[in-house]
N, C-alpha and C. Protein backbone atom coordinates (compact mmCIF):
# COMPACT_ATOMS: atom_id res chain seq x y z
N UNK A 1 0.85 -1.17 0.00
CA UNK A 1 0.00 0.00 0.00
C UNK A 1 0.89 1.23 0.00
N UNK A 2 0.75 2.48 -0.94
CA UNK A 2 1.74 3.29 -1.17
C UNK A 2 0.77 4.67 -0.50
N UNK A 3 0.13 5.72 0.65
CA UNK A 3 0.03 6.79 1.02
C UNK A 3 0.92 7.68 0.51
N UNK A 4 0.76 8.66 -0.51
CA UNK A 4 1.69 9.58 -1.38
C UNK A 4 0.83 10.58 -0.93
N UNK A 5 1.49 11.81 -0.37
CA UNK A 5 1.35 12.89 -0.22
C UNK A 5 0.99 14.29 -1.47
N UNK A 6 0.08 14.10 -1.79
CA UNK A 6 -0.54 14.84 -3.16
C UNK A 6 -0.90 16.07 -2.77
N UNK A 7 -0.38 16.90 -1.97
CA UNK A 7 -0.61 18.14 -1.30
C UNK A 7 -0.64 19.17 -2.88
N UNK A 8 0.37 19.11 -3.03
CA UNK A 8 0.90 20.19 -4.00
C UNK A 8 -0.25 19.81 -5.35
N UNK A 9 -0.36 18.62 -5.94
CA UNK A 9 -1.47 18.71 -6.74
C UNK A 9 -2.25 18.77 -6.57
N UNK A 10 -3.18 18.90 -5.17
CA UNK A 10 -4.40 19.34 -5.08
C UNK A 10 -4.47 20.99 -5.04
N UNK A 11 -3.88 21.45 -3.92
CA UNK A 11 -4.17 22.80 -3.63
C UNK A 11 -3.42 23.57 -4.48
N UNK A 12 -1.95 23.34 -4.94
CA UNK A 12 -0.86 24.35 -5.70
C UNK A 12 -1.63 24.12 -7.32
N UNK A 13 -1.51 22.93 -7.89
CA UNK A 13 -1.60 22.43 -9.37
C UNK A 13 -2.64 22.07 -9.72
N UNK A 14 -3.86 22.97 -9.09
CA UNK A 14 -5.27 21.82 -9.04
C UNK A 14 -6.06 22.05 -10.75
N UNK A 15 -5.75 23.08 -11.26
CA UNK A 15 -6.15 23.48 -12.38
C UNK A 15 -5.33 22.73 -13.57
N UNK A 16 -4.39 22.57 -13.43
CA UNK A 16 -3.34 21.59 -14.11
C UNK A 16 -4.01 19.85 -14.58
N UNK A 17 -4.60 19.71 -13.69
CA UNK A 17 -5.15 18.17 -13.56
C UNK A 17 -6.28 17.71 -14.85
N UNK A 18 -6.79 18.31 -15.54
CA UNK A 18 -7.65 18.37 -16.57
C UNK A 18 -6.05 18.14 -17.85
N UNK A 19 -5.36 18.64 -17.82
CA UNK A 19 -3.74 18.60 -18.69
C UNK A 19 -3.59 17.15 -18.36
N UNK A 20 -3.79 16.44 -17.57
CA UNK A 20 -3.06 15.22 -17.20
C UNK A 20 -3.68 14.41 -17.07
N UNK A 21 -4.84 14.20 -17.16
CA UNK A 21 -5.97 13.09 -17.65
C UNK A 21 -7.51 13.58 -18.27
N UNK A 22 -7.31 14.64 -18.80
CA UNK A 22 -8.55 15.14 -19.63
C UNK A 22 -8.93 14.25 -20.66
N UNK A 23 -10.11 14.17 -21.13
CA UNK A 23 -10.48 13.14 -22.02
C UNK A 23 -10.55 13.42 -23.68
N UNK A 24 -10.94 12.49 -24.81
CA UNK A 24 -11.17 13.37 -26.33
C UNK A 24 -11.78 14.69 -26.27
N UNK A 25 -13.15 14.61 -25.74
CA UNK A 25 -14.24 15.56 -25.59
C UNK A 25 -13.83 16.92 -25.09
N UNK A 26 -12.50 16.88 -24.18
CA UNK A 26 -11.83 18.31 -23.33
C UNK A 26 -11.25 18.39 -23.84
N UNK A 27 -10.57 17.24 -24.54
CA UNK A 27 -8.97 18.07 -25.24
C UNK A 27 -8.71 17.70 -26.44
N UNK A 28 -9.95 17.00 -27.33
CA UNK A 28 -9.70 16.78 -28.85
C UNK A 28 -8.91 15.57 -28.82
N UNK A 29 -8.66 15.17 -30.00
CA UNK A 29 -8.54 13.64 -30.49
C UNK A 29 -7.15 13.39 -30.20
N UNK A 30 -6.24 14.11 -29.87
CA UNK A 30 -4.99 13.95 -29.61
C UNK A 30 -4.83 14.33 -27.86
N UNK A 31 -5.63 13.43 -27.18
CA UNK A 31 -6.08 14.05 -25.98
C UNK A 31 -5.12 12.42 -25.30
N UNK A 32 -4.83 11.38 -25.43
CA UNK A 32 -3.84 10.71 -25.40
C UNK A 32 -2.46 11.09 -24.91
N UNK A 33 -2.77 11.41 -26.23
CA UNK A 33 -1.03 11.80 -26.55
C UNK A 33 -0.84 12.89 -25.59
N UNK A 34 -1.32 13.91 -25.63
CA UNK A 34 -1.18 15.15 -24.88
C UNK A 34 -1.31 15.22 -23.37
N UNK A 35 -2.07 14.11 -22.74
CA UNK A 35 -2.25 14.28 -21.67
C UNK A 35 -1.13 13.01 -20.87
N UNK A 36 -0.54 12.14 -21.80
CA UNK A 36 0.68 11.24 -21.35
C UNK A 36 2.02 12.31 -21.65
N UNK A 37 2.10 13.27 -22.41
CA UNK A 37 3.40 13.87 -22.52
C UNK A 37 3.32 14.67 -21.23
N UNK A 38 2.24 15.58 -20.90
CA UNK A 38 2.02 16.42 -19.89
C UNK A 38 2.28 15.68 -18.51
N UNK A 39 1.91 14.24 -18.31
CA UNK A 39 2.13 13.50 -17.10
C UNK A 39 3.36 13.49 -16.97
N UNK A 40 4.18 12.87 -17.88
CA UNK A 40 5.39 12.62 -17.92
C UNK A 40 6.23 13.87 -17.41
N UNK A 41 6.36 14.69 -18.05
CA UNK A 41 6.95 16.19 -17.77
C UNK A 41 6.50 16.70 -15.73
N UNK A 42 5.01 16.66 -15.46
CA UNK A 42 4.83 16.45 -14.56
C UNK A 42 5.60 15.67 -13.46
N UNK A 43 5.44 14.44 -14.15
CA UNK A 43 6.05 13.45 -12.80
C UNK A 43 7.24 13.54 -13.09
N UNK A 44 7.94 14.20 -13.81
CA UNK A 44 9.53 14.52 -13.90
C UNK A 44 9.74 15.67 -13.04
N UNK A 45 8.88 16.98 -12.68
CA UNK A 45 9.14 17.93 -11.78
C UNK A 45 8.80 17.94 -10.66
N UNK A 46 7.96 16.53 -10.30
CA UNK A 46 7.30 16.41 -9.31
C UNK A 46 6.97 15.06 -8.64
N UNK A 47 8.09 14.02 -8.73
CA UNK A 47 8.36 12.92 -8.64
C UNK A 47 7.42 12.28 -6.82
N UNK A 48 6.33 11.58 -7.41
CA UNK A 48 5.57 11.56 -6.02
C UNK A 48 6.64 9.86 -5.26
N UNK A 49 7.46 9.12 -6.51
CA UNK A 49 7.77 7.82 -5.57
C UNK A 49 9.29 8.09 -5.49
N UNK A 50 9.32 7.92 -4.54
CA UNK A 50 11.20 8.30 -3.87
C UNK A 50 12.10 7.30 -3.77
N UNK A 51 11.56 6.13 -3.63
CA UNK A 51 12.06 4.60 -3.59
C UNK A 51 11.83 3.72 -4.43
N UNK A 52 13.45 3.06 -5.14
CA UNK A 52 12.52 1.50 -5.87
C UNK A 52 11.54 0.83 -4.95
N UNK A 53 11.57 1.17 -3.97
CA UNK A 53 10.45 0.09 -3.56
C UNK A 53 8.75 0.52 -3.70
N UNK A 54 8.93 1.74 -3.54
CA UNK A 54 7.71 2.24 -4.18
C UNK A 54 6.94 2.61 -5.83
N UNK A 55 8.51 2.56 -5.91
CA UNK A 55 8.30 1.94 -8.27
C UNK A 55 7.89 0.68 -7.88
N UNK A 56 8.34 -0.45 -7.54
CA UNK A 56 7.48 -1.65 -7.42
C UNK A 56 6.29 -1.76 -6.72
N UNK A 57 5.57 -1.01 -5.99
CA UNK A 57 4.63 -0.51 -5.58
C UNK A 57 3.79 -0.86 -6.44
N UNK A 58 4.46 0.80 -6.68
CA UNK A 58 3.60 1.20 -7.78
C UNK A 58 3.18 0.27 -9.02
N UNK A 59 4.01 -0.27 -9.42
CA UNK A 59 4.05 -1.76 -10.71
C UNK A 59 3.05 -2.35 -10.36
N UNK A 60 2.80 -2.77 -9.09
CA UNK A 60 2.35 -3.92 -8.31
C UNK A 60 0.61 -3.64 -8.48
N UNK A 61 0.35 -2.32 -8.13
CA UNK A 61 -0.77 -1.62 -8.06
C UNK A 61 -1.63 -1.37 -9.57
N UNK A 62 -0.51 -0.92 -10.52
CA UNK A 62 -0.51 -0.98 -11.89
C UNK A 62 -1.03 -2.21 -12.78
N UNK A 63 -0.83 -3.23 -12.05
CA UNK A 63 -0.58 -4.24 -12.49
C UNK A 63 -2.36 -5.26 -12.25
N UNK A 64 -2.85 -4.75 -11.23
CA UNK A 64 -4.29 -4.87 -10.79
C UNK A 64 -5.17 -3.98 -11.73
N UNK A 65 -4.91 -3.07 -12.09
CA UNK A 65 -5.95 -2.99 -13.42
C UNK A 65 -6.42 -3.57 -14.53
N UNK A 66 -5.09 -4.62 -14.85
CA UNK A 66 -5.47 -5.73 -15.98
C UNK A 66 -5.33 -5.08 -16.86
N UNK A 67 -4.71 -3.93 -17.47
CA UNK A 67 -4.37 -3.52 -18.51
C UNK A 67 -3.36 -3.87 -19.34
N UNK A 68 -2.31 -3.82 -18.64
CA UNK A 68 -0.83 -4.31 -19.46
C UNK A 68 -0.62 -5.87 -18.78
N UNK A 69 -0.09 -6.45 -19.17
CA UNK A 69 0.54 -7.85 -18.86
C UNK A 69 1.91 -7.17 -17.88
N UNK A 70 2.50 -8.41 -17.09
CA UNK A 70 3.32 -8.36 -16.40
C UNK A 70 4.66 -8.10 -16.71
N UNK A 71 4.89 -8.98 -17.96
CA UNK A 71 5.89 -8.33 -19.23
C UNK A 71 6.19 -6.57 -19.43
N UNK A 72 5.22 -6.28 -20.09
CA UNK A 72 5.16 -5.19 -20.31
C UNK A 72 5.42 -4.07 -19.39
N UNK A 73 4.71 -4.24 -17.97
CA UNK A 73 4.52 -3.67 -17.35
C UNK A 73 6.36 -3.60 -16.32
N UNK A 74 6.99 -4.69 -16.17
CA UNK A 74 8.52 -5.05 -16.04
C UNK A 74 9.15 -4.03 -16.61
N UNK A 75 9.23 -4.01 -18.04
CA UNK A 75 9.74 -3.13 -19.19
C UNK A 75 9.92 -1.75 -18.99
N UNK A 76 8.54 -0.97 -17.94
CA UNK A 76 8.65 0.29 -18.01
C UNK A 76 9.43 0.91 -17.19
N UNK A 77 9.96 2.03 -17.70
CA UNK A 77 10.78 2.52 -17.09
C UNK A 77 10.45 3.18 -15.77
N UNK A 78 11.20 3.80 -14.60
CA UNK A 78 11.02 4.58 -13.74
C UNK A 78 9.70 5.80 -13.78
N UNK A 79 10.56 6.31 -14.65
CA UNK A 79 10.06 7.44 -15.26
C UNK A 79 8.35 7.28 -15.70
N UNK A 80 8.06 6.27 -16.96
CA UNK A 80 7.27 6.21 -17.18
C UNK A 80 6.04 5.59 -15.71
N UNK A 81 6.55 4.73 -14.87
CA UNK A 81 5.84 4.25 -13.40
C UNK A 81 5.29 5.89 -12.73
N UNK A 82 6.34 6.41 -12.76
CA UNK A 82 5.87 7.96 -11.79
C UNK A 82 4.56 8.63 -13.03
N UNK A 83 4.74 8.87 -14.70
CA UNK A 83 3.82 9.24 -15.30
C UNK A 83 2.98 8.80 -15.12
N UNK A 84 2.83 7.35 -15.03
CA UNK A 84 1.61 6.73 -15.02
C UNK A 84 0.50 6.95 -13.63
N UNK A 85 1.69 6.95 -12.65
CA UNK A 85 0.92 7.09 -11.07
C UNK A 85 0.60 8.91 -10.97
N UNK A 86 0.85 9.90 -11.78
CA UNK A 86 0.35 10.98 -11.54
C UNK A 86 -0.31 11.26 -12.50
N UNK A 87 -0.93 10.20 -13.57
CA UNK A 87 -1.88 10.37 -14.37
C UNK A 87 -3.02 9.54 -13.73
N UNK A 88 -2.97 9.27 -12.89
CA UNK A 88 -3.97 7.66 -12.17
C UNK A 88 -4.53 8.79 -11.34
N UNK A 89 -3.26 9.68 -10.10
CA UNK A 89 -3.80 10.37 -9.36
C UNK A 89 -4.82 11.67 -9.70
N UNK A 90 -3.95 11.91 -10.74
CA UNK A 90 -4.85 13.28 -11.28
C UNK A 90 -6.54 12.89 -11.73
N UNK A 91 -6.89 12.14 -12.31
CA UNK A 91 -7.60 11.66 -12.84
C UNK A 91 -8.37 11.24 -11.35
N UNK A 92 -7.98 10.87 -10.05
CA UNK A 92 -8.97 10.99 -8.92
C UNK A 92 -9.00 12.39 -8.40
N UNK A 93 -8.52 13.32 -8.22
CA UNK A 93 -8.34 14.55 -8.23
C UNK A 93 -9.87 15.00 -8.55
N UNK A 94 -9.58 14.41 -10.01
CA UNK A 94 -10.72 15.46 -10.92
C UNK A 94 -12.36 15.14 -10.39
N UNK A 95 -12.21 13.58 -9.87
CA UNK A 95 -13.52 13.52 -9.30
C UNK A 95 -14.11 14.43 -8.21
N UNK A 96 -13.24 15.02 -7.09
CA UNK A 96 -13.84 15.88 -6.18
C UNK A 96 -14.17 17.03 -7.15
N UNK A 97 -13.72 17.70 -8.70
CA UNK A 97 -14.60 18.28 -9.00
C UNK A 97 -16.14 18.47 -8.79
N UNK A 98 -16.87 17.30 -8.42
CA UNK A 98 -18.08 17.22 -9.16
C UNK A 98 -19.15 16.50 -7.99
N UNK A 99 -18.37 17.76 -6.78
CA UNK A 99 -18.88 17.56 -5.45
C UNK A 99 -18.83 19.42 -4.97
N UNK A 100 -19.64 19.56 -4.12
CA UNK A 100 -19.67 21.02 -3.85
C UNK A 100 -18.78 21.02 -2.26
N UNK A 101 -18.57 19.93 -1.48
CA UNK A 101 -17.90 19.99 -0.27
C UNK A 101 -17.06 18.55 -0.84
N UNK A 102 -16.22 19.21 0.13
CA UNK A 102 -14.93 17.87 0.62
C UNK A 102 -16.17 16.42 1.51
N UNK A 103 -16.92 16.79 1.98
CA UNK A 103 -17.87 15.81 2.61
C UNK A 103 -18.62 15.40 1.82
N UNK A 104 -19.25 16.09 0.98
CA UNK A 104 -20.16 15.62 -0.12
C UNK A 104 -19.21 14.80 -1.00
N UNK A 105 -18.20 14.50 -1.21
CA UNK A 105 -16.87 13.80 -1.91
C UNK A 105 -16.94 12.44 -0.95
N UNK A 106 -16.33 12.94 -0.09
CA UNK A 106 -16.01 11.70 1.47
C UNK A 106 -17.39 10.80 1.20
N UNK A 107 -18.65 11.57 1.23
CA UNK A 107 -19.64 10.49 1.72
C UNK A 107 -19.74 9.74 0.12
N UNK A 108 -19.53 10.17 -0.66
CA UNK A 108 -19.53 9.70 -2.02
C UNK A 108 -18.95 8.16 -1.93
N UNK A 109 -17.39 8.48 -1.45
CA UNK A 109 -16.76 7.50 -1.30
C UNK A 109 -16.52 6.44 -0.24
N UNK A 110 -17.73 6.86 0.62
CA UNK A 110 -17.84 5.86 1.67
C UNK A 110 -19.19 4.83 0.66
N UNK A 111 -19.65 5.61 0.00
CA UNK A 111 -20.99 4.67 -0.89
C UNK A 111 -20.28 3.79 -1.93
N UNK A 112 -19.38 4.30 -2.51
CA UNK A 112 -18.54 3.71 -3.49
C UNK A 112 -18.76 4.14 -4.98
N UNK A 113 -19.44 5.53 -4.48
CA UNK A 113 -19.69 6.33 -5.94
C UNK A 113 -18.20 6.77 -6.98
N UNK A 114 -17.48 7.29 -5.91
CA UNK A 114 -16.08 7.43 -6.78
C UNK A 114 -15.14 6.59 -5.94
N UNK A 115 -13.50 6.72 -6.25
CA UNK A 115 -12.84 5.67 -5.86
C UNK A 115 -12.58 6.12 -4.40
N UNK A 116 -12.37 7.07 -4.06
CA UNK A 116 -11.86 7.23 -2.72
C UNK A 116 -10.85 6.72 -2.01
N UNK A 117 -9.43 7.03 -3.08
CA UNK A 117 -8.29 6.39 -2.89
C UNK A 117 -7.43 8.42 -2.53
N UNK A 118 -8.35 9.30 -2.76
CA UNK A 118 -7.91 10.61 -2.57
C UNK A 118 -8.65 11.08 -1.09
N UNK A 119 -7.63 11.43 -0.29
CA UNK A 119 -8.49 12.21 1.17
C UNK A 119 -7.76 13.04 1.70
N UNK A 120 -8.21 14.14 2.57
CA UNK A 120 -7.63 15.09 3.47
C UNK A 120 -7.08 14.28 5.02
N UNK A 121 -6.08 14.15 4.97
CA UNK A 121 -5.29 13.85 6.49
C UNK A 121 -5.80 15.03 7.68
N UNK A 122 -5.85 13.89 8.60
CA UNK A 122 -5.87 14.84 9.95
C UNK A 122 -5.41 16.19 9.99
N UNK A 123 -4.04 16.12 9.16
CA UNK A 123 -3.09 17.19 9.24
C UNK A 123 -3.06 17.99 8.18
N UNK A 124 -4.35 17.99 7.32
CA UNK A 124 -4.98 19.03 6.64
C UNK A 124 -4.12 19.39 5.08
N UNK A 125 -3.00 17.84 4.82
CA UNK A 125 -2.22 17.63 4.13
C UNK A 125 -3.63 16.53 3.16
N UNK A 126 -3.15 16.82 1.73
CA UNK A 126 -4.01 15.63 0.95
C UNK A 126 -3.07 14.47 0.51
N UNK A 127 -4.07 13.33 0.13
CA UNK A 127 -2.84 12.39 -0.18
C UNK A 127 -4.00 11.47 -0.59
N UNK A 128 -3.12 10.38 -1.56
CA UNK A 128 -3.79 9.33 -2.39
C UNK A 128 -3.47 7.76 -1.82
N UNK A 129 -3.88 7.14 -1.40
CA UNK A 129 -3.72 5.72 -1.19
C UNK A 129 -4.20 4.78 -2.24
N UNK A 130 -2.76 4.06 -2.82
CA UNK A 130 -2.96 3.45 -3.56
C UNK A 130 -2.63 1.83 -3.13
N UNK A 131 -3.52 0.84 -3.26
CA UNK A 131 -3.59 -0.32 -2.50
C UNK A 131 -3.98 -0.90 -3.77
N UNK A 132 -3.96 -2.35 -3.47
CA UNK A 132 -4.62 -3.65 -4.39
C UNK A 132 -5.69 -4.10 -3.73
């Protein structure tokens, strides 16, 4: 289980987050491409995993979506692990858009309306828990 401290992309970069997992419909047909170059660059200035052990984490976590095979997923680089995990995060980010309170969010995700892997700490710090 990886608790990453997402302070800075919520409150500093929160407008940014539509750049980093916006969909065709927001950002036109090259909305792919554009929103994996933007992650990348991102998680290059703003590296949320500090440890190989949290690149394998992260792999590990990656790897429960059933998207890529285990192969593949081996293959990727550092770099691309951190793009991928601040394109995963951003993309929960964007769900508290589409709540008018931080509680109206919370109770969301106590129902299991959105993922609720994004929350406010005691210590008024945000952060993403990413688990299998």
């Amino acid at each position: 289980m990886l608790e990453l401290d997402i302070t800075h992309m919520v409150e500093e970069d929160g407008d940014e987050m539509p750049l980093l997992s916006g969909s065709v419909a927001e950002l036109g047909p090259n909305a792919g491409t554009l929103t994996w170059d933007n992650s990348k660059r991102y998680a290059d200035a703003h590296p949320l995993l500090k440890t190989p052990e949290q690149i394998q984490e992260a792999k590990d976590y990656l790897k429960g979506f059933g998207a890529w095979s285990g192969e593949e997923i081996a293959g990727w680089s550092d770099a691309e692990v951190q793009a991928m995990v601040v394109q995963n995060i951003a993309a929960r980010i964007r769900e508290i858009e589409h709540f008018d309170t931080y509680e109206a969010f919370k109770k969301a995700a106590q129902q299991g309306s959105v993922s609720g892997e994004i929350y406010k700490g005691d210590d008024g710090r945000w952060y993403a828990l990413l688990s299998l």
